[in-house]
Protein backbone atom coordinates (compact mmCIF):
# COMPACT_ATOMS: atom_id res chain seq x y z
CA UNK A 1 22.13 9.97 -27.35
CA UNK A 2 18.63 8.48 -26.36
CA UNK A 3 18.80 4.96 -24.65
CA UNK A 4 16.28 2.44 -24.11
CA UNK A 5 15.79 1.21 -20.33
CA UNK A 6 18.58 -1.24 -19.92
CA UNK A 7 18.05 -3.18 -16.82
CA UNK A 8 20.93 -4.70 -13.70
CA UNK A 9 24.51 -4.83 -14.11
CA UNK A 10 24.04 -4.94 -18.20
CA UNK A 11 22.84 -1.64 -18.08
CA UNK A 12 25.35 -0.27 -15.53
CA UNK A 13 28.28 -1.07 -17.85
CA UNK A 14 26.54 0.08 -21.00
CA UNK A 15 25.82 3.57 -19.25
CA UNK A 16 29.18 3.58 -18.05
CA UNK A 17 31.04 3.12 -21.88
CA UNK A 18 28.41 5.35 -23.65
CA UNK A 19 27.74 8.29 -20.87
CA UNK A 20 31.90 7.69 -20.30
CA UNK A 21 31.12 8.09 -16.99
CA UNK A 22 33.36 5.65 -14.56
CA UNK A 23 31.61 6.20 -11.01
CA UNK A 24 28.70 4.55 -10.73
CA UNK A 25 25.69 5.66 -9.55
CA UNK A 26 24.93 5.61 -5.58
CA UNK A 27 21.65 4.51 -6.08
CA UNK A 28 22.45 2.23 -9.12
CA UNK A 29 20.67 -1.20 -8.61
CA UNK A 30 17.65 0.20 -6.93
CA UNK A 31 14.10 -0.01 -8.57
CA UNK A 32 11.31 2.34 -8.80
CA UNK A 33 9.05 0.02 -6.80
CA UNK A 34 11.69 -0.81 -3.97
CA UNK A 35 11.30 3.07 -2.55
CA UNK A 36 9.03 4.81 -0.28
CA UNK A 37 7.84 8.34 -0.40
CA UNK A 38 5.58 10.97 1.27
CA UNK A 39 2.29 12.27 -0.98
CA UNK A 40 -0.14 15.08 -0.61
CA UNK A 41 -4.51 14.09 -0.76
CA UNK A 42 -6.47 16.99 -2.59
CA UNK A 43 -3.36 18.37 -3.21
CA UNK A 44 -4.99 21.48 -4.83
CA UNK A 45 -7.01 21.96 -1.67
CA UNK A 46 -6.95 25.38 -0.06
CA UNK A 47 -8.75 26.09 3.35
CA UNK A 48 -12.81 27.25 2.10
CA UNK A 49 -13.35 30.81 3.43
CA UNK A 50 -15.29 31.07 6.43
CA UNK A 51 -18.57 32.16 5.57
CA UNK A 52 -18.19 28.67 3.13
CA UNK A 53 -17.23 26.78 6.35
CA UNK A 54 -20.25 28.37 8.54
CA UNK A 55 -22.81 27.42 6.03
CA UNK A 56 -21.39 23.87 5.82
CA UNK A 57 -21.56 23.22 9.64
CA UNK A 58 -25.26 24.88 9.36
CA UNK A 59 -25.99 21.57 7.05
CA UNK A 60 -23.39 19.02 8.10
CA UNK A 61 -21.16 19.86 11.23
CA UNK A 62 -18.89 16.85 10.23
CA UNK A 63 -18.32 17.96 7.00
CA UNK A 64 -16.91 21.43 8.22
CA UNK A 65 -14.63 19.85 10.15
CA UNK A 66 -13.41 17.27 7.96
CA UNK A 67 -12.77 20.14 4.98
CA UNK A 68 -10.88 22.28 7.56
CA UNK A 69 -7.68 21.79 6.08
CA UNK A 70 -5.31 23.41 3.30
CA UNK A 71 -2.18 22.69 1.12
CA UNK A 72 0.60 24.87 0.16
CA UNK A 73 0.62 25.44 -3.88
CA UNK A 74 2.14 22.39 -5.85
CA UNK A 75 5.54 24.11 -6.56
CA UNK A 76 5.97 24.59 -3.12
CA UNK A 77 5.32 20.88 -1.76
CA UNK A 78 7.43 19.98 -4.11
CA UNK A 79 10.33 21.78 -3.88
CA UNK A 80 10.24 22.90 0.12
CA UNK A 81 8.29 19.31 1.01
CA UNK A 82 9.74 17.19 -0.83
CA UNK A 83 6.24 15.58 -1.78
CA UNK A 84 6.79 13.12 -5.05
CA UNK A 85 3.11 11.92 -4.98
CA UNK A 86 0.04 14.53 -5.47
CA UNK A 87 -3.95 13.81 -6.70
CA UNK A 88 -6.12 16.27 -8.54
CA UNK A 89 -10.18 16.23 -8.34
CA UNK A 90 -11.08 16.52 -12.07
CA UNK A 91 -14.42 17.41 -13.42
CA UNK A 92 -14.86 17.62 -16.92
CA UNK A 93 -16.21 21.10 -18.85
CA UNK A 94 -15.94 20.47 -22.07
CA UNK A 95 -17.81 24.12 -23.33
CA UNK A 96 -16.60 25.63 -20.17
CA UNK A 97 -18.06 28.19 -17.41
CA UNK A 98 -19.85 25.04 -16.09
CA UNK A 99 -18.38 26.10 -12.74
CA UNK A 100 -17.52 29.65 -13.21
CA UNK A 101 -20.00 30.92 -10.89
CA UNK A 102 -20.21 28.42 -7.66
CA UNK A 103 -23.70 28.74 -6.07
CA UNK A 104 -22.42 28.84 -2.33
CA UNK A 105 -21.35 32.79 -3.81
CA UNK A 106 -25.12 33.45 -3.27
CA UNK A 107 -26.11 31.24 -0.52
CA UNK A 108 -23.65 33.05 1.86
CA UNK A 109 -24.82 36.43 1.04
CA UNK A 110 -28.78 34.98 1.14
CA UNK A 111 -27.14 33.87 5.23
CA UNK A 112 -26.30 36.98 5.75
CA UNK A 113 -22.45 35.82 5.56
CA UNK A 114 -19.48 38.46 4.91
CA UNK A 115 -18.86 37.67 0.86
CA UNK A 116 -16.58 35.11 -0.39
CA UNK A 117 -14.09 36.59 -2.89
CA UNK A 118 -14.46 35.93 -6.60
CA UNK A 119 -12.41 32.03 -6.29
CA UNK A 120 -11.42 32.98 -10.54
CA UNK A 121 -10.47 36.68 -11.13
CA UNK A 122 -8.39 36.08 -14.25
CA UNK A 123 -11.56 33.88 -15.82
CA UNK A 124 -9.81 30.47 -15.98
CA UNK A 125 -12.86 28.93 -14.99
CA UNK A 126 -14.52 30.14 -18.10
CA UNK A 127 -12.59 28.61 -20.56
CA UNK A 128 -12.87 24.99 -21.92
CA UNK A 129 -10.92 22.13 -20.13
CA UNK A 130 -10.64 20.24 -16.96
CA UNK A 131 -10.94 21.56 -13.69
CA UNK A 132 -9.85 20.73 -10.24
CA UNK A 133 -11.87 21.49 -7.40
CA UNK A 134 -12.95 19.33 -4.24
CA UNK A 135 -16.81 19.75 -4.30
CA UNK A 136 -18.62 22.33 -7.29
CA UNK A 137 -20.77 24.68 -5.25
CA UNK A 138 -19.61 25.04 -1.86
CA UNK A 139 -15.49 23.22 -1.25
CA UNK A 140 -14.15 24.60 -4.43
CA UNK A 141 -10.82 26.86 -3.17
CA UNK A 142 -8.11 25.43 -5.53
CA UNK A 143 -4.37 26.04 -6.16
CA UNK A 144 -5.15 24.65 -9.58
CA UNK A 145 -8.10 25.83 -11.09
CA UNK A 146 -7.54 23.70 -14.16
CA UNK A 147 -5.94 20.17 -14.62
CA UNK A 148 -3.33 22.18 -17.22
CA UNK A 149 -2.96 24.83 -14.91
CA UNK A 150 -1.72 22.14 -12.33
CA UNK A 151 0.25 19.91 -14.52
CA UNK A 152 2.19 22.65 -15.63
CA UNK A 153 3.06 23.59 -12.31
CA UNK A 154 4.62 20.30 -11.75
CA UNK A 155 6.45 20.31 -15.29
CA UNK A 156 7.75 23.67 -14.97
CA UNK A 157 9.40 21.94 -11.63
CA UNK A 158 10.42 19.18 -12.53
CA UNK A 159 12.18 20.52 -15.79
CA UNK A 160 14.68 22.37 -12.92
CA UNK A 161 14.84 19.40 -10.99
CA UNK A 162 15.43 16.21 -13.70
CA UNK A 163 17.32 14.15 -11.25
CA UNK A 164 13.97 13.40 -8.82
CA UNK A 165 12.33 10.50 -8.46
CA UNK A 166 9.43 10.26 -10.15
CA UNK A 167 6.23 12.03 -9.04
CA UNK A 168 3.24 9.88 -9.16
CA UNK A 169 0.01 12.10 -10.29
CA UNK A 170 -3.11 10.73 -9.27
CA UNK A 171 -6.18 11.72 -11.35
CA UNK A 172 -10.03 11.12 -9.82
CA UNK A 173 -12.34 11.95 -12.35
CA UNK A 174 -15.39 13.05 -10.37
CA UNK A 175 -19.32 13.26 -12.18
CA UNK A 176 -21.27 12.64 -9.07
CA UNK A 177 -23.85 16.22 -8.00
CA UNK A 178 -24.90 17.04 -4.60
CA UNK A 179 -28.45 16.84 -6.09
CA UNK A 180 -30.95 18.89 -7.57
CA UNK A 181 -30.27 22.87 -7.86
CA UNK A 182 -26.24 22.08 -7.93
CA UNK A 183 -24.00 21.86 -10.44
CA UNK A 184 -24.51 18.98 -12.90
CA UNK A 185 -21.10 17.67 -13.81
CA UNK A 186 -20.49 16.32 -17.18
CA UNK A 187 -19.95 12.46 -17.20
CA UNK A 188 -16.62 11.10 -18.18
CA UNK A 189 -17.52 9.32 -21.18
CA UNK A 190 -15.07 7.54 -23.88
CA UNK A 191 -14.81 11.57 -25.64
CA UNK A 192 -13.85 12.91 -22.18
CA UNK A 193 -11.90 10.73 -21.23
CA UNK A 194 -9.78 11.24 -24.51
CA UNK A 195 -9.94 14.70 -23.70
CA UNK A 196 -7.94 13.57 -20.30
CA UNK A 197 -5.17 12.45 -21.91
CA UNK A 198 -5.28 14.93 -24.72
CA UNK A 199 -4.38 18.02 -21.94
CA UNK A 200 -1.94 15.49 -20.24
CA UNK A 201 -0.01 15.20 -23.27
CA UNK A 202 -0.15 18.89 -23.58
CA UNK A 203 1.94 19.82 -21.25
CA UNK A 204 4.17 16.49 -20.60
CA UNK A 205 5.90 15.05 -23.59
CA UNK A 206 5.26 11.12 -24.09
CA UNK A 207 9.00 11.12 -22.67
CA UNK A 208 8.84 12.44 -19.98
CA UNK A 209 5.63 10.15 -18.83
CA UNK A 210 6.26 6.33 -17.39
CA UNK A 211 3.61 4.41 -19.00
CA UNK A 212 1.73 1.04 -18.77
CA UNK A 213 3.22 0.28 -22.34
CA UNK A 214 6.76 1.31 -20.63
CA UNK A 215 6.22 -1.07 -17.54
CA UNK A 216 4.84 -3.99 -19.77
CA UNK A 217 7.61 -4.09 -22.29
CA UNK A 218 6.94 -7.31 -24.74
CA UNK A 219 4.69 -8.72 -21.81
CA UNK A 220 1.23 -9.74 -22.56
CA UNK A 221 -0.17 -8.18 -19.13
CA UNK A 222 1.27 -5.98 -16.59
CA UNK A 223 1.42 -8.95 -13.60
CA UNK A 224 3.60 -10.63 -16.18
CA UNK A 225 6.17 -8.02 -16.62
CA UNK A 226 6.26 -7.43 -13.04
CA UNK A 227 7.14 -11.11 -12.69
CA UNK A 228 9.69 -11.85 -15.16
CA UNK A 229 10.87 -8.06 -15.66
CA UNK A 230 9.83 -5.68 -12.69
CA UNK A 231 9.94 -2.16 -12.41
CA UNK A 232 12.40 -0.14 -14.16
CA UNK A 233 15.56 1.02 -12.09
CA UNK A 234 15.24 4.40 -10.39
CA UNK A 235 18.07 5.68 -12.13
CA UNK A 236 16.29 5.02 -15.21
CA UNK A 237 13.31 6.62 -14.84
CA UNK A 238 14.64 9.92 -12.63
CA UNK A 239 12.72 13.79 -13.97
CA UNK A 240 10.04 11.34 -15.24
CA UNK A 241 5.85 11.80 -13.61
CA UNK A 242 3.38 9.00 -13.37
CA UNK A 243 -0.18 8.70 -13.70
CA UNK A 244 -2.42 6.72 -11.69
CA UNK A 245 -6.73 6.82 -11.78
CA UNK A 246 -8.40 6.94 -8.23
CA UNK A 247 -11.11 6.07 -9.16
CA UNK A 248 -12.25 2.62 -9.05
CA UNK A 249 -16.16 0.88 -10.67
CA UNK A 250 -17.51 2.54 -13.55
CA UNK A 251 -15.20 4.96 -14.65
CA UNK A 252 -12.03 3.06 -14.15
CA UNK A 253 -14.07 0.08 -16.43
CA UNK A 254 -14.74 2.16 -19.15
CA UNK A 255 -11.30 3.51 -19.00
CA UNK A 256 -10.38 -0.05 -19.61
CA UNK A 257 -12.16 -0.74 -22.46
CA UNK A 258 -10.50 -1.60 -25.60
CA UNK A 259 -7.69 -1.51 -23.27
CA UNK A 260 -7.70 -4.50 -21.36
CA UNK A 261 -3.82 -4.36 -20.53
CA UNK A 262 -3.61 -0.55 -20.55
CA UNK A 263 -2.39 -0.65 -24.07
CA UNK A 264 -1.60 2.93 -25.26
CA UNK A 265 -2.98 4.22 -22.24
CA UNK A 266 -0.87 7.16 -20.00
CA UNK A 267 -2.58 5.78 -16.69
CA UNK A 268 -2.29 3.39 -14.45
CA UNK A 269 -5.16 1.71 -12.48
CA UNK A 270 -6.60 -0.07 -9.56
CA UNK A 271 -8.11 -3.35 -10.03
CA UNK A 272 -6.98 -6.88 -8.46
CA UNK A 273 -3.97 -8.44 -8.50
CA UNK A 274 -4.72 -10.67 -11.25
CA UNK A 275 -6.33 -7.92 -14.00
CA UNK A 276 -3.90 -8.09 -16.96
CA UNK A 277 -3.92 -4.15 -15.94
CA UNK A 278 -2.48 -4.74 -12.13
CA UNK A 279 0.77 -2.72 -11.10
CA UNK A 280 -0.84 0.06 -8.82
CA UNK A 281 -3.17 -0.95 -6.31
CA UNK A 282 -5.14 1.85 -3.56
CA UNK A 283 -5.22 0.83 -0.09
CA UNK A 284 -5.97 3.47 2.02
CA UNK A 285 -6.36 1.67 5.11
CA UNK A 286 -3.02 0.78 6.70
CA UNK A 287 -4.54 -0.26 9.92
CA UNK A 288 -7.25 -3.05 8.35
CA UNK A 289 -5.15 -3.92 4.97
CA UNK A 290 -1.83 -3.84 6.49
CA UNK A 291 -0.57 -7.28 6.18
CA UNK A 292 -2.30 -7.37 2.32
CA UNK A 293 -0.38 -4.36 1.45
CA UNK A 294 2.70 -6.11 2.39
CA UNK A 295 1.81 -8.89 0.57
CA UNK A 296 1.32 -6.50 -2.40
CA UNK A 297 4.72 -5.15 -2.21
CA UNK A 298 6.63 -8.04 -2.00
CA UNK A 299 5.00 -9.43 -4.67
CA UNK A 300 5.95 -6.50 -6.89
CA UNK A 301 3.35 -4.00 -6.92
CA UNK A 302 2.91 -0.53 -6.07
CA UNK A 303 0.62 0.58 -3.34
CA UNK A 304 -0.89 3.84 -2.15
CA UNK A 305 -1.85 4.16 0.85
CA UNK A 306 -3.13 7.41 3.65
CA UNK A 307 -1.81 8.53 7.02
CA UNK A 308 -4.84 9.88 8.11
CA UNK A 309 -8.03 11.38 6.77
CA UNK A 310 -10.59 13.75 7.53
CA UNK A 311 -8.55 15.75 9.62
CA UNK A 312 -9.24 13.36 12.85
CA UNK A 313 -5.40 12.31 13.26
CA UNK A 314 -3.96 15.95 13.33
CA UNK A 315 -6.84 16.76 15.72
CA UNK A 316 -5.75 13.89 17.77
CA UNK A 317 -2.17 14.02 16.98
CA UNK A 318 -2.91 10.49 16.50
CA UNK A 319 -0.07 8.79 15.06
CA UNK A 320 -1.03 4.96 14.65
CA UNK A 321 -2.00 5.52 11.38
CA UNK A 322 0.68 7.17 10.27
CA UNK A 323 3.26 4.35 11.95
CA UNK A 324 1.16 1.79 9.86
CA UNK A 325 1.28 3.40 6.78
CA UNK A 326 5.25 3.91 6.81
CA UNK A 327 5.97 0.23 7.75
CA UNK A 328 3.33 -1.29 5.42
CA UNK A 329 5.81 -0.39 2.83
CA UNK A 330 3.16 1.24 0.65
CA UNK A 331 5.25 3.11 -1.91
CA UNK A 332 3.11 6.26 -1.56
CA UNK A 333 2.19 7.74 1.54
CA UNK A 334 -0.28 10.57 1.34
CA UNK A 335 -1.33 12.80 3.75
CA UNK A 336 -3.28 16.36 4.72
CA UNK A 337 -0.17 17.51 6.97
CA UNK A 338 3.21 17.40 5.38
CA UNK A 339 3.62 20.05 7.78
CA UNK A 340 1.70 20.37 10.78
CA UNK A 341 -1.27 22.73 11.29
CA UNK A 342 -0.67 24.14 14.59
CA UNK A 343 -4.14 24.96 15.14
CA UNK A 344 -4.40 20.96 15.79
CA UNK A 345 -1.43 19.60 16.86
CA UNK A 346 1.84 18.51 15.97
CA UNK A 347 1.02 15.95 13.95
CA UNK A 348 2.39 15.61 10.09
CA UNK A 349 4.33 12.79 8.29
CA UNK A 350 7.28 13.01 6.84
CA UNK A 351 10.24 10.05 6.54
CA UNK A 352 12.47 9.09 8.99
CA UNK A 353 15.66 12.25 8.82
CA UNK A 354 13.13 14.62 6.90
CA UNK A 355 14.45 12.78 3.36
CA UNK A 356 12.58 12.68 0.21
CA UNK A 357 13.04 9.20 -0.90
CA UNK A 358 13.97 6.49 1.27
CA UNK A 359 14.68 2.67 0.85
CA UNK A 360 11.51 0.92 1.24
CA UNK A 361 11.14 -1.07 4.68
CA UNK A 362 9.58 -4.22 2.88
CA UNK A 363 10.95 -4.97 -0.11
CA UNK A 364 14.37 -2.27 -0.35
CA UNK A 365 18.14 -3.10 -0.21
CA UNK A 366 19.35 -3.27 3.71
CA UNK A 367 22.53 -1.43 1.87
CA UNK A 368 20.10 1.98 1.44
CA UNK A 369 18.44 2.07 4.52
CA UNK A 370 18.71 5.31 6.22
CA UNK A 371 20.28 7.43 3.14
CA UNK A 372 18.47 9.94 0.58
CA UNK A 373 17.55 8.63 -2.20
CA UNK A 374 16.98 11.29 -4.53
């Protein structure tokens, strides 16, 4: 039998006389928004090869070392790392082999460079779709060549796992060039940005996806429902994935349009706390928005912030950042080092006793502190 989201002690009873079962839940009561968990940036991102990496630092020293970093494949953070929040670089390729044949191939060789291995053997790069890469041309080492490719990594998990909490997916849609003689990226226009949620709803079934519409209920704007009706319980919404857009300006506007609320769309977005579309909000500063990500959370909404960034805390094993993002009670925590990278330092972030979901330090029941949530 297929229920709708029943909220509080209502719902408890109803699950109990129609599942029959007479133990309650441990983590009945809880809500989505009143947890705190550990996410991945670039999650695709593998380490560039070296010849890449030399003819980067050639150009832009900082650049090499801020792209000196690498992820394990999705399946793998998931399931060994426990991450529940990941983010995918998306560039649009609607006729496809748009970036089949990255020119930093050639310039290494023109350097006098050892080769860098063919990054698509099996041609995915060829086809039509999405792809997910960190820069066309010269950062493009991916565990996901395609935004299908990667989605269905995470669905294939989460089928086997359909008591986790949900993973938040966050999409940047990218159509910027690094200027004349690169790649030219194909805007993401009203058609491609149906063709976004066209592949996502290839691979997840409307089920299985927590949308706006799901969050906003009978509500007339997504503050609204957050006010009178809140997040759904964790229990509820358990084996599900969310979607969130980086990107904030013109994209994230024309995403928006006809859609003032996020009617009928799969994605949450980023705008201010008063947009009839608010219930996500990006703040990756902890250190300079930390008391306005509080605010945020107690007042309902979901925040994402980032434990460090271009590599500098790891190198550093700089840990203020991190101890600011954990305590600003940002939902999502992301970070390059859910393990460390010894090359560095120490340095990684993880939750207090290695869990993977925890009760959130701002706004979650004393009762769950300390204890696993998933």
């Amino acid at each position: 039998m297929k229920l709708k989201r029943i909220s509080g002690r209502v719902g408890l009873v109803a699950c109990v006389i129609l599942t029959g079962c007479m133990t309650p839940s441990p983590t009945a009561g809880i809500r989505l928004n009143q947890i705190q968990v550990i996410g991945t940036h670039n999650s695709y991102h593998l380490r560039g090869h070296d010849s890449l990496l030399t003819l980067i630092a050639k150009v832009n020293p900082g650049a090499r070392r801020e792209l000196d970093y690498g992820h394990r494949p999705l399946p793998e953070q998931l399931a060994q790392l426990g991450i529940r929040q990941i983010e995918l670089d998306c560039y649009a390729d609607p006729d496809g082999g748009r970036y089949a044949r990255p020119l930093g191939l050639e310039r290494v060789v023109q350097a006098g460079l050892p080769p860098v291995p063919d990054p698509d053997p099996t041609g995915h790069l060829r086809a039509p779709g999405i792809k997910v890469m960190h820069v066309p041309d010269v950062d493009f080492a991916s565990s996901a060549l395609t935004l299908v490719d990667g989605l269905r990594q995470v669905r294939e998990w989460s089928v086997k796992h359909p008591r986790h909490v949900p993973v938040f997916i966050l999409l940047e849609l990218k159509e910027d060039s690094l200027g004349p003689g690169f790649t030219q990226p194909v805007p993401f226009d009203a058609a491609q940005l149906a063709n976004l949620e066209k592949e996502i709803c290839s691979v997840f079934p409307r089920e299985s996806i927590l949308t706006p519409d799901d969050v906003r209920g009978a509500s007339a704007t997504l503050p609204e429902a957050l006010r009178y009706s809140g997040w759904p319980l964790l229990d509820s919404v358990r084996g599900r994935v969310m979607f969130g857009l980086d990107n904030e300006g013109a994209i994230r506007d024309r995403y928006l349009e006809g859609h003032p609320a996020l009617e009928g769309r799969l994605a949450f977005v980023s705008v201010p706390a008063t947009n009839p579309a608010a219930a996500w909000m990006k703040r990756n500063d902890p250190i300079g928005e930390f008391d306005e990500i509080q605010e945020l959370v107690r007042t309902g909404f979901l925040v994402r912030t980032r434990a460090d960034a271009d590599t500098a805390e790891a190198r550093a094993n700089d840990s203020r950042k991190r101890a600011r993002a954990l305590a600003s009670g940002a939902q999502f925590v992301s970070t390059d080092y859910p393990e460390p990278d010894l090359r560095f330092s120490p340095y990684c972030v993880r939750l207090p006793g290695g869990v993977i979901a925890h009760s959130n330090p701002v706004n979650g029941p004393a009762n769950y502190r300390g204890r696993e949530l998933e």
